[in-house]
C-alpha atoms as a PDB file:
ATOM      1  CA  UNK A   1       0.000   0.000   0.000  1.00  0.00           C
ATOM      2  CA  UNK A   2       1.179   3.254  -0.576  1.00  0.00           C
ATOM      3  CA  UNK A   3       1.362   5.704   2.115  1.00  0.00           C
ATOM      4  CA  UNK A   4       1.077   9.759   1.981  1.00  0.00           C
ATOM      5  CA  UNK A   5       3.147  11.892   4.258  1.00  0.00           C
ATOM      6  CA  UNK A   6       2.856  15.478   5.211  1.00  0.00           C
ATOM      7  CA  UNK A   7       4.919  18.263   7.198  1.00  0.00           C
ATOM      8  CA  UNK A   8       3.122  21.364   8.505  1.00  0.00           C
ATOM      9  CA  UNK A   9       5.266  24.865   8.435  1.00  0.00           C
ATOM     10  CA  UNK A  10       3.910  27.776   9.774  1.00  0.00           C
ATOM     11  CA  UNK A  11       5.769  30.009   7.096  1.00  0.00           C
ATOM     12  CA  UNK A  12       6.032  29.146   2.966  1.00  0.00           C
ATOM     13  CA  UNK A  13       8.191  26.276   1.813  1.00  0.00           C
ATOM     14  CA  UNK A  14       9.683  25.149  -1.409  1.00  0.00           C
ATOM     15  CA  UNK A  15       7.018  23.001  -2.902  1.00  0.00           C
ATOM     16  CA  UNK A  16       4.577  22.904  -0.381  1.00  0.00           C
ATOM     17  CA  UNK A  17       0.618  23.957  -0.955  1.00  0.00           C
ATOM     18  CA  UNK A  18      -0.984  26.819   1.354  1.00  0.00           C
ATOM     19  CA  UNK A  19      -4.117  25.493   3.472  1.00  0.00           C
ATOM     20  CA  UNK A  20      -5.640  26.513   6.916  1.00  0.00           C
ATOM     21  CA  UNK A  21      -3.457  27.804   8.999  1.00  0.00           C
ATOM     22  CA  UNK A  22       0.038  27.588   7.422  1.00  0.00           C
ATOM     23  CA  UNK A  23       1.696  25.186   4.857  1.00  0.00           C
ATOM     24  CA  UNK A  24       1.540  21.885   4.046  1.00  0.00           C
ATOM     25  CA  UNK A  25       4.419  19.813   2.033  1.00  0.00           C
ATOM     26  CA  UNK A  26       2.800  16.362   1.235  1.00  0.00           C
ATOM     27  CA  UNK A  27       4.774  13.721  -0.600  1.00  0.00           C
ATOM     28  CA  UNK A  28       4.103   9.566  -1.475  1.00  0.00           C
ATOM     29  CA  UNK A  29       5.931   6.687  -0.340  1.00  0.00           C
ATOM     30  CA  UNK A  30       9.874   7.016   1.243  1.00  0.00           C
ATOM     31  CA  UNK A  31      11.798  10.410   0.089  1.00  0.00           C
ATOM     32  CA  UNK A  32      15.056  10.855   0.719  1.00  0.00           C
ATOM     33  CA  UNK A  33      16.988  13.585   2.837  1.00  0.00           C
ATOM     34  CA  UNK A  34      20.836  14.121   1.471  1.00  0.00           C
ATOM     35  CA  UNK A  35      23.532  14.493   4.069  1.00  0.00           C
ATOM     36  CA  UNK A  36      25.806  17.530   3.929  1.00  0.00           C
ATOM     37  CA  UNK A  37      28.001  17.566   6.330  1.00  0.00           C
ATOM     38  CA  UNK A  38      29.896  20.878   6.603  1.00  0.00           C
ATOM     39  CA  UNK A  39      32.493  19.726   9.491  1.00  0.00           C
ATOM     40  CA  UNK A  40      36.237  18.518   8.874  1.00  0.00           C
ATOM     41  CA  UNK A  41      35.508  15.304  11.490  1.00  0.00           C
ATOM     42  CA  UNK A  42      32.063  13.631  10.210  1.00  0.00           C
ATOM     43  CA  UNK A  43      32.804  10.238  10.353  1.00  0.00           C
ATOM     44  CA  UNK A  44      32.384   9.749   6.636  1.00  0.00           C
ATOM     45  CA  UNK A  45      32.522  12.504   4.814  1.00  0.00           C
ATOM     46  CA  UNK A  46      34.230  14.777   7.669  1.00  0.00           C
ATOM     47  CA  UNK A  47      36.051  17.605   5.357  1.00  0.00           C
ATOM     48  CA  UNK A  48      34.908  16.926   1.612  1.00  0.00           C
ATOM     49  CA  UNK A  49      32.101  20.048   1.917  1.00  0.00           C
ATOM     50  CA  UNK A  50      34.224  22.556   4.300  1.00  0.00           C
ATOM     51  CA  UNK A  51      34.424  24.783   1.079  1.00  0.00           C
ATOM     52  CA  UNK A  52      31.078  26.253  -0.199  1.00  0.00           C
ATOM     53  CA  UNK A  53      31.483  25.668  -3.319  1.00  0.00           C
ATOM     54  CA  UNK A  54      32.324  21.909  -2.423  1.00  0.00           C
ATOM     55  CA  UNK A  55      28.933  21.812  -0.470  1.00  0.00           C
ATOM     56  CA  UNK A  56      26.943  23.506  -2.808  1.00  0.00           C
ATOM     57  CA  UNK A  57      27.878  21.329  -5.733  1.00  0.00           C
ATOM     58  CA  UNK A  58      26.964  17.982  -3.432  1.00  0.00           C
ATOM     59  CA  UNK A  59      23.648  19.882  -2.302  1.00  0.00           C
ATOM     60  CA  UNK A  60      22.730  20.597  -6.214  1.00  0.00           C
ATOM     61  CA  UNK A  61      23.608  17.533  -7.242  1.00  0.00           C
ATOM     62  CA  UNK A  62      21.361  16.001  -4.714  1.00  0.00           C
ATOM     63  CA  UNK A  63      18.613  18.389  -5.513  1.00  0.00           C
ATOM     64  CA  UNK A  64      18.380  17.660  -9.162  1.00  0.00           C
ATOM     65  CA  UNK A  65      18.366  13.741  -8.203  1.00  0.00           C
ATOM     66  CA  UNK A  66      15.008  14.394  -6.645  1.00  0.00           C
ATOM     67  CA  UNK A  67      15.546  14.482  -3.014  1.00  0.00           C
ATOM     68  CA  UNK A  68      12.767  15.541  -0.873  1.00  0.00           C
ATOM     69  CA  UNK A  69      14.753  18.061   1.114  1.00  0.00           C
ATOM     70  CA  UNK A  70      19.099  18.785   1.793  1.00  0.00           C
ATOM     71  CA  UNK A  71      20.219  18.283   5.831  1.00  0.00           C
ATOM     72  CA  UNK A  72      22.936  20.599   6.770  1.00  0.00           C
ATOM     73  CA  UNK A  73      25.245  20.008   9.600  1.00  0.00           C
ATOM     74  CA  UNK A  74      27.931  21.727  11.014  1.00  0.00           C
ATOM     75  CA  UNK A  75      29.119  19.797  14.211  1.00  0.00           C
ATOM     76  CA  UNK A  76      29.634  16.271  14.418  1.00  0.00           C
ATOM     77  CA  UNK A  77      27.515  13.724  16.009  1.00  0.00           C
ATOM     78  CA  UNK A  78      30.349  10.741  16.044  1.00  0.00           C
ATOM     79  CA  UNK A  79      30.961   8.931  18.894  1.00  0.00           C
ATOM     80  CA  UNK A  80      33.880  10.842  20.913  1.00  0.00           C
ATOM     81  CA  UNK A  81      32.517  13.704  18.738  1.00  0.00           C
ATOM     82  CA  UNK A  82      33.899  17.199  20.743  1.00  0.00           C
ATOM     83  CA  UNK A  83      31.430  20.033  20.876  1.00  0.00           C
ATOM     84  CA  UNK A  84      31.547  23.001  18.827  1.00  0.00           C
ATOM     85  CA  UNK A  85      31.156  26.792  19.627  1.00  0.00           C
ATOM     86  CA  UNK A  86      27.964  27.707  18.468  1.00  0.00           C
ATOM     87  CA  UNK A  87      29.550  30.816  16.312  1.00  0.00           C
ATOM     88  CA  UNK A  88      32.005  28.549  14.518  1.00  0.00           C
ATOM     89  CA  UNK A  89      28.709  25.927  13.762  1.00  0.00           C
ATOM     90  CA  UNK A  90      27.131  29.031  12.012  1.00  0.00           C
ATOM     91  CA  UNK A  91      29.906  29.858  10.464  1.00  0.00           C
ATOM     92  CA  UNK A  92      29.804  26.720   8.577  1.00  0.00           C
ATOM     93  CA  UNK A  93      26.353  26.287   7.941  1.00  0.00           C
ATOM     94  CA  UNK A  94      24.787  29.995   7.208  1.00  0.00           C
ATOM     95  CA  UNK A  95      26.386  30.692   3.427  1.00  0.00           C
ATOM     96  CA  UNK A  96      25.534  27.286   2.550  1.00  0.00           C
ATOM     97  CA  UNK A  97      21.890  27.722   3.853  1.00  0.00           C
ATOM     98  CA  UNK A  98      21.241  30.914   2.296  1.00  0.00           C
ATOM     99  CA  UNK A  99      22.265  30.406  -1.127  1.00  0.00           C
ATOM    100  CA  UNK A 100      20.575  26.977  -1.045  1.00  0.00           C
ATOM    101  CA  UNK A 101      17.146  29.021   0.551  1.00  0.00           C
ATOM    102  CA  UNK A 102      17.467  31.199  -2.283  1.00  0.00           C
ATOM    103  CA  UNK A 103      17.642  28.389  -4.711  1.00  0.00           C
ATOM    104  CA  UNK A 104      14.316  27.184  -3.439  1.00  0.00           C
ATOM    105  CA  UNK A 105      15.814  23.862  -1.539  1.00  0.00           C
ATOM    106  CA  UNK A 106      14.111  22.129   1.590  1.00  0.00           C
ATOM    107  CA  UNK A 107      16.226  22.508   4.310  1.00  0.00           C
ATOM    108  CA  UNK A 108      17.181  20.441   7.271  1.00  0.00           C
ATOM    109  CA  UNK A 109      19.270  21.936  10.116  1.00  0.00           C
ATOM    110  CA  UNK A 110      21.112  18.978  12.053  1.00  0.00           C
ATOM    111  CA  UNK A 111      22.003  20.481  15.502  1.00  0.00           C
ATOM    112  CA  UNK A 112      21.767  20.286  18.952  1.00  0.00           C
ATOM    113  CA  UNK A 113      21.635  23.807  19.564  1.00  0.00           C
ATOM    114  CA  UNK A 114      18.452  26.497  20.255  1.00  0.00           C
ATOM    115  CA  UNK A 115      21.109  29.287  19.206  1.00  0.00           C
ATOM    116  CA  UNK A 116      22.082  27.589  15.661  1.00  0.00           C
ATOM    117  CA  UNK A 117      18.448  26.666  15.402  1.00  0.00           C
ATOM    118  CA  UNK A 118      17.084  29.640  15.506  1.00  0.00           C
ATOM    119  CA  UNK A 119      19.796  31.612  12.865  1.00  0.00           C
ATOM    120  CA  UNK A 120      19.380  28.941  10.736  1.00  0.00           C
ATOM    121  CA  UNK A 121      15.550  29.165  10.617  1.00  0.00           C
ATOM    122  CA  UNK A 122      16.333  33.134  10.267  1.00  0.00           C
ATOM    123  CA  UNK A 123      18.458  32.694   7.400  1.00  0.00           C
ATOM    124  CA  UNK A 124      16.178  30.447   5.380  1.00  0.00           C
ATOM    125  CA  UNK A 125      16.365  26.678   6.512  1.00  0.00           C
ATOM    126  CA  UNK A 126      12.837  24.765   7.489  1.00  0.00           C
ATOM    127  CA  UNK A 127      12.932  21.898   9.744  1.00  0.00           C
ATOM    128  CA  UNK A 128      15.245  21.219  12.617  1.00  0.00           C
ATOM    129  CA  UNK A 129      16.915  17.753  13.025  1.00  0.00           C
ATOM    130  CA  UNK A 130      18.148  17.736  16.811  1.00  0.00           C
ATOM    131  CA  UNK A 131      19.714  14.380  17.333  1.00  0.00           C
ATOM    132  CA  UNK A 132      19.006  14.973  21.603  1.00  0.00           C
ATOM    133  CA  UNK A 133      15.204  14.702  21.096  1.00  0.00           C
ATOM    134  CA  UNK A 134      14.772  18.406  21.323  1.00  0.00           C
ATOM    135  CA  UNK A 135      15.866  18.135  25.172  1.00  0.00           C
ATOM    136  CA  UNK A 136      16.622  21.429  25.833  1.00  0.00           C
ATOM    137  CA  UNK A 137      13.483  23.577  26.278  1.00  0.00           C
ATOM    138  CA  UNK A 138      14.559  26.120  24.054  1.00  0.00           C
ATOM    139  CA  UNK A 139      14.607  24.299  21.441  1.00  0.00           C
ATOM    140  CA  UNK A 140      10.738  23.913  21.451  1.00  0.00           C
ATOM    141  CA  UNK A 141      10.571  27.343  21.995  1.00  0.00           C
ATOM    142  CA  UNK A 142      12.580  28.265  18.957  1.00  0.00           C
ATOM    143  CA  UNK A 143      10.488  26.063  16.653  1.00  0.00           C
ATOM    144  CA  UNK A 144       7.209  26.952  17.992  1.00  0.00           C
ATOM    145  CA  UNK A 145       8.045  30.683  17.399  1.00  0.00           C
ATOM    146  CA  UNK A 146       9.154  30.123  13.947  1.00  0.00           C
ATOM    147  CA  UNK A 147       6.260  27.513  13.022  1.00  0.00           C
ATOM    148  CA  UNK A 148       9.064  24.817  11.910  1.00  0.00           C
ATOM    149  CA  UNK A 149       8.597  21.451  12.374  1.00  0.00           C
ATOM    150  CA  UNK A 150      11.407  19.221  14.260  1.00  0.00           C
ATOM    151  CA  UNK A 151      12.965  15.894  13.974  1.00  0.00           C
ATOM    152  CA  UNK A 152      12.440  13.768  17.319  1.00  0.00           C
ATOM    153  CA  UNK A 153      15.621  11.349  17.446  1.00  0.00           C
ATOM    154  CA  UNK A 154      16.186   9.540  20.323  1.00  0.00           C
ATOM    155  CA  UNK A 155      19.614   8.579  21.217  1.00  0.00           C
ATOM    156  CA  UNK A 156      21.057   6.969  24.795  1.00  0.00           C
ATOM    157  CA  UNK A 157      23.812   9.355  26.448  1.00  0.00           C
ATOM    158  CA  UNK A 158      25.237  11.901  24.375  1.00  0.00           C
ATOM    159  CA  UNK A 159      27.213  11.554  21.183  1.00  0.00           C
ATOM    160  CA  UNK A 160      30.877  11.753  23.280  1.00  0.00           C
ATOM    161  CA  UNK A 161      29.705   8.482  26.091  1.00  0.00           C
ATOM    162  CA  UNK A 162      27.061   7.189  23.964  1.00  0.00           C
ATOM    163  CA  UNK A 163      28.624   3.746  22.858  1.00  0.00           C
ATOM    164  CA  UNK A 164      30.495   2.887  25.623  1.00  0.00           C
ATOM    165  CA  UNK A 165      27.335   0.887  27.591  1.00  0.00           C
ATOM    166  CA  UNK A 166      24.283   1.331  26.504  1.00  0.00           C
ATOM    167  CA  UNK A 167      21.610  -0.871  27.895  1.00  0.00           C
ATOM    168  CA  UNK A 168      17.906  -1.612  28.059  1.00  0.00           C
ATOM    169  CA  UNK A 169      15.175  -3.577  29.053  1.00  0.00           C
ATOM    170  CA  UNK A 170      13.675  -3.948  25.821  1.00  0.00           C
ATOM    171  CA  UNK A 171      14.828  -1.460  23.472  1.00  0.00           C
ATOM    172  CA  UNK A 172      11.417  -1.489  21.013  1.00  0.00           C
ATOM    173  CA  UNK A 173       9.282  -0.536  23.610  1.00  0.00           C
ATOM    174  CA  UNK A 174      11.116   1.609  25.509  1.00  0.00           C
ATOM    175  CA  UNK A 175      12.569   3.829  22.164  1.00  0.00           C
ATOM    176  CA  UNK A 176       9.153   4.208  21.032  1.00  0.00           C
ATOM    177  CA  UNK A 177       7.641   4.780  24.450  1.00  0.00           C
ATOM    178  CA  UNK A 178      10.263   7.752  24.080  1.00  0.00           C
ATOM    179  CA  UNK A 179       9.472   8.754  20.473  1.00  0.00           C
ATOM    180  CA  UNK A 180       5.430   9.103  21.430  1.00  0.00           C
ATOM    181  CA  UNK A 181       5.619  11.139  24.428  1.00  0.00           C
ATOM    182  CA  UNK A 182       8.528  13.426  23.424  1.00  0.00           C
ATOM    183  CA  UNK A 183       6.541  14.125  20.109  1.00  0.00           C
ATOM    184  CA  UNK A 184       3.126  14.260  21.654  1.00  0.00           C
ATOM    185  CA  UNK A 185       5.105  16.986  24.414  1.00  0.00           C
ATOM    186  CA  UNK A 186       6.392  19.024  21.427  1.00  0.00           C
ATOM    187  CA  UNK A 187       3.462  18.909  19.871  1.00  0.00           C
ATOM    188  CA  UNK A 188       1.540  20.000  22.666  1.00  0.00           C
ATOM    189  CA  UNK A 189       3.920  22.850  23.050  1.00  0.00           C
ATOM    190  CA  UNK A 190       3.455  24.380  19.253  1.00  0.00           C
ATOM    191  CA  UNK A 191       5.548  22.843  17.152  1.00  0.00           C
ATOM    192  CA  UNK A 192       3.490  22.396  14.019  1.00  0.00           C
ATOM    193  CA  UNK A 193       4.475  19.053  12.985  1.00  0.00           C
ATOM    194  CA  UNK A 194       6.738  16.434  14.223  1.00  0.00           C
ATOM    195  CA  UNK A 195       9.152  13.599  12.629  1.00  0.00           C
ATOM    196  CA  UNK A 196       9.992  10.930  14.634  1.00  0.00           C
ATOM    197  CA  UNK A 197      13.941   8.918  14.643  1.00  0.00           C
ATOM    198  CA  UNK A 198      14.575   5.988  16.376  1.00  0.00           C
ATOM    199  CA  UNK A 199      18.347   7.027  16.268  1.00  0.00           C
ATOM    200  CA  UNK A 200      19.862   4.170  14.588  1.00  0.00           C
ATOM    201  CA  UNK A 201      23.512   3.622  15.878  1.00  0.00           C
ATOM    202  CA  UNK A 202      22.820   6.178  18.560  1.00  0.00           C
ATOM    203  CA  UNK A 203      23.363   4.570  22.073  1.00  0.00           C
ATOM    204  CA  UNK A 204      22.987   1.363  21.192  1.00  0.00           C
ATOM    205  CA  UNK A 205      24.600  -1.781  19.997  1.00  0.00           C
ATOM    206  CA  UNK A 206      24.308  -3.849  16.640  1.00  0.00           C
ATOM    207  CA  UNK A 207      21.754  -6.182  18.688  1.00  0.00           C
ATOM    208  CA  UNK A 208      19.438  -3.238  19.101  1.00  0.00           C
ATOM    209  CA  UNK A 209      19.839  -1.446  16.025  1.00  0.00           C
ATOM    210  CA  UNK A 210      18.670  -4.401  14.513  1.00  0.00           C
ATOM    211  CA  UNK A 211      16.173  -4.969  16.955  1.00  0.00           C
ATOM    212  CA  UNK A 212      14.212  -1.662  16.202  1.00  0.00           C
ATOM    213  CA  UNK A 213      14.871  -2.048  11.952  1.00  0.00           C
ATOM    214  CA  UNK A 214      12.873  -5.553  12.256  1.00  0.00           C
ATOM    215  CA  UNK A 215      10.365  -3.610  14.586  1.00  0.00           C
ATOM    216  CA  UNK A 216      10.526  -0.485  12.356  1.00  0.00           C
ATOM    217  CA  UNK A 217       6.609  -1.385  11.298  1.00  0.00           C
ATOM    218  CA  UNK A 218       5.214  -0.700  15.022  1.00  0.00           C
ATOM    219  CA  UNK A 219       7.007   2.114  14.602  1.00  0.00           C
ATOM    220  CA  UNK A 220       5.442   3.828  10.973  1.00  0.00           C
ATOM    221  CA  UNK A 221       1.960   1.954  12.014  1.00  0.00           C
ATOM    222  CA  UNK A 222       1.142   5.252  14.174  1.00  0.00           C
ATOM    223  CA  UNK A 223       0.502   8.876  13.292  1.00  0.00           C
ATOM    224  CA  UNK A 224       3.902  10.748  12.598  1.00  0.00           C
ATOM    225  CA  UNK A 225       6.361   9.959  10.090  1.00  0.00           C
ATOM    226  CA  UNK A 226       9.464   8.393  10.628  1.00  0.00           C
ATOM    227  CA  UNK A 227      12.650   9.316   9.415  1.00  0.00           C
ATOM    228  CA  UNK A 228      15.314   6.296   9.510  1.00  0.00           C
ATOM    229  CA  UNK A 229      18.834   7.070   8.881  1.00  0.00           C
ATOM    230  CA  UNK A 230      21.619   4.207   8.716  1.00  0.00           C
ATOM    231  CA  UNK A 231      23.403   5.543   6.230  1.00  0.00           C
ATOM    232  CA  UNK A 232      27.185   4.530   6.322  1.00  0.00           C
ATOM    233  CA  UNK A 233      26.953   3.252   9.980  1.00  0.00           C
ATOM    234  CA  UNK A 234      29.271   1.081  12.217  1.00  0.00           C
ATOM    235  CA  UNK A 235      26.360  -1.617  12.364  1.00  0.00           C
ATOM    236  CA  UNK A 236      27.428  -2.032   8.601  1.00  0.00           C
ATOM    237  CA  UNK A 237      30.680  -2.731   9.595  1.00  0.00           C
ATOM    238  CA  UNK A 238      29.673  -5.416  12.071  1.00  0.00           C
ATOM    239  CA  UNK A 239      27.062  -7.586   9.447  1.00  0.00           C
ATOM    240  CA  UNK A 240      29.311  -6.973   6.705  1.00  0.00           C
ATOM    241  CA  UNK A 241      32.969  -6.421   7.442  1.00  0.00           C
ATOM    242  CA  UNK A 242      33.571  -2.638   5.890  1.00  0.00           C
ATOM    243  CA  UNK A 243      35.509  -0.755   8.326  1.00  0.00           C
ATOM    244  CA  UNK A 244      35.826   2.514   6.316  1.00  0.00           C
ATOM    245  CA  UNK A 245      32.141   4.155   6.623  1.00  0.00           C
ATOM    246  CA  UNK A 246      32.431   6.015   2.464  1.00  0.00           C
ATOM    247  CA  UNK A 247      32.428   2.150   1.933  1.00  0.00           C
ATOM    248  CA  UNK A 248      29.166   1.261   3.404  1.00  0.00           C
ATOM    249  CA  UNK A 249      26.789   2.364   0.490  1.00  0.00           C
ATOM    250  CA  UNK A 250      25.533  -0.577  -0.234  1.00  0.00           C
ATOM    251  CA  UNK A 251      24.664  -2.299   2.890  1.00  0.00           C
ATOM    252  CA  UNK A 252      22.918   1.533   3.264  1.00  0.00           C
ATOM    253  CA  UNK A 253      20.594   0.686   0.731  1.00  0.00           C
ATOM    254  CA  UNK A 254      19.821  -2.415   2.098  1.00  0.00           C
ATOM    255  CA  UNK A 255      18.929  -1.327   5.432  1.00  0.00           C
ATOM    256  CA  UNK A 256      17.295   1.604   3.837  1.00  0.00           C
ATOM    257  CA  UNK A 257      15.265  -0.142   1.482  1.00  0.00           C
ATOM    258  CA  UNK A 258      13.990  -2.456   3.951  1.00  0.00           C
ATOM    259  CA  UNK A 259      12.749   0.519   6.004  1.00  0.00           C
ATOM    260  CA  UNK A 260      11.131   2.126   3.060  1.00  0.00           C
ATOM    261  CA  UNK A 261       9.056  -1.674   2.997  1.00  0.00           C
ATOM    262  CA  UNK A 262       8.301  -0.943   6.352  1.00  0.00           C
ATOM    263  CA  UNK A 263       6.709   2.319   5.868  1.00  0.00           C
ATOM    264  CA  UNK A 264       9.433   5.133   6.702  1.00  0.00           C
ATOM    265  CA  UNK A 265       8.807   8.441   5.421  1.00  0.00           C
ATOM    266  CA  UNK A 266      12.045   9.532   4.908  1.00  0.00           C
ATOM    267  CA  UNK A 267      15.599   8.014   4.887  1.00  0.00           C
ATOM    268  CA  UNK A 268      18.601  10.107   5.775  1.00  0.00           C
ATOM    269  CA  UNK A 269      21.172   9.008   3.290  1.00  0.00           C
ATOM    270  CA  UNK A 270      25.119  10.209   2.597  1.00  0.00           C
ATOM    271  CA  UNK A 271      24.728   8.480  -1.499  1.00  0.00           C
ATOM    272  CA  UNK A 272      21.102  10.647  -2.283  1.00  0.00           C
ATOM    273  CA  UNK A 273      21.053  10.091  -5.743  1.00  0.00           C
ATOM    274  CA  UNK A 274      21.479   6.424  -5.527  1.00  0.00           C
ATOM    275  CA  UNK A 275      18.932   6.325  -2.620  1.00  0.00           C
ATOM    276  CA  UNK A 276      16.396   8.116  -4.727  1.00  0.00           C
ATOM    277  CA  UNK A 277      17.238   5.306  -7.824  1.00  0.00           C
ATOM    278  CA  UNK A 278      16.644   2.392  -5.721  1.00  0.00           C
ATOM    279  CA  UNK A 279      13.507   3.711  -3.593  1.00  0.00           C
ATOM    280  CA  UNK A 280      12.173   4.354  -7.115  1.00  0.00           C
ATOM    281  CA  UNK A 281      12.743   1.117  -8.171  1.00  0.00           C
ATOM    282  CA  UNK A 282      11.915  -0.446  -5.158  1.00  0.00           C
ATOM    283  CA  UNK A 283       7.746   1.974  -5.287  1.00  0.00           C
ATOM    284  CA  UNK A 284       7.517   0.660  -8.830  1.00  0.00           C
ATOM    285  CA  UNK A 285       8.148  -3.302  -7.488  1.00  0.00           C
ATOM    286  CA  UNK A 286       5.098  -2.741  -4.855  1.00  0.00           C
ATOM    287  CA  UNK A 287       2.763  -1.100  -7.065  1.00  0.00           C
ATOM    288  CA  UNK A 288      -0.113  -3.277  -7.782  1.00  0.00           C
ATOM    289  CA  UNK A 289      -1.710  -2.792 -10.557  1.00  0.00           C
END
């Protein structure tokens, strides 16, 4: 069955429609949301889009490939990942967000930060991608005032002590026990519309990354969309035995693909233009006719 997504915005956005009380960007089956990582430490492409005109070209090229919208980042969220002042993060990521605002791109900010949140939103970008769950109460605050919707990940610890232990009970229930009150809270708060992550690779091990991509359909059978994004990570390395993460493309698509069978609404992926091939593909194998 094919499935129908849609993101409200309090303010107008490439390609969306204008109904009551804001915006609405609608799309069919899994889209795809291209990576570019404007840090020198990412853990796979850490340093190819420092440049702007590096960036830029990966951003177009996604764009004309047919992704749904371009996530920008400007710290890393690696393991051991340091934090970075939040006037060297904007450094990085404002020229590449207004010239890609002007171009009439979808933008995704990936950051952990109310500050950076709220310049990027000022400068053009959309939707904010906070990898903490939107923990800090700012960070509601900011989208609320701005009408942008957020990206709920969760993720065990923070990105510097998340692998070392992480544990649970039962890591199903309680990530999406997580997912469904932290979006229902943000919600409630007046955020316009809400994705929901799981937070593959984030605080957990290969057991329970796998365990919530076989359980991915609980997940999707609910009311928000859910963004999955795997792309290039260790867990690769553990099924497959590719230690360098540029490497990891195709085991990406695989774990990617399945999710789209399980009803995600958007995958996060480093390769977008191959992403958007096989998901294409992959609609035209399910339709029915």
């Amino acid at each position: 069955m094919t499935r129908h997504f849609r993101l409200e915005f309090q303010f107008p956005v490439p390609g969306a429609v204008r109904v009551a009380g804001g915006w609405q960007l609608s799309w069919t089956g899994t889209a795809v949301m291209g990576i570019v990582n404007v840090t020198p430490d990412s853990f796979s492409d850490g340093g190819r889009h420092l440049g702007l005109d590096a960036a830029l070209a990966s951003a177009r090229a996604m764009r004309d490939a047919g992704v749904l919208m371009i996530d920008v980042g400007g710290e890393s969220t690696r393991p051991g990942a340091e934090v970075v002042p939040v006037a060297q993060e904007l450094d990085r990521i404002l020229p590449l967000i207004r010239v890609l605002s002007a171009e009439s791109v979808v933008i995704s900010v990936d950051t952990m930060k109310p500050e950076v949140a709220a310049e990027a939103l000022r400068a053009g970008a959309h939707l904010i991608n906070d990898v903490t769950g939107l923990h800090d109460p700012e960070m509601v605050l900011v989208c609320a005032r701005a009408g942008a919707p957020a990206c709920v990940m969760h993720m065990q610890g923070e990105p510097r002590t998340m692998q070392l232990r992480p544990q649970y009970g039962d890591v199903v229930a309680e990530v999406h026990a997580f997912l469904t009150e932290r979006a229902a809270e943000v919600l409630a708060a007046g955020v316009p519309s809400v994705l929901i992550d799981p937070g593959i690779g984030f605080g957990k091990t290969l057991t329970h990354n796998l365990a919530l991509l076989r359980a991915l359909p609980q997940f999707t059978a609910g009311p928000l969309p859910v963004l999955v994004g795997a792309s290039r990570k260790r867990l690769i390395d553990f099924i497959a035995e590719v230690p360098t993460a540029a490497e990891r493309d195709p085991g990406t698509l695989a774990l990617h693909l399945h999710a789209a069978r399980s009803g995600a609404a958007l995958v996060r992926a480093h390769a977008a233009a191959a992403h958007v091939q096989a998901l294409r593909v992959q609609a035209a194998l399910d339709d029915q006719p």
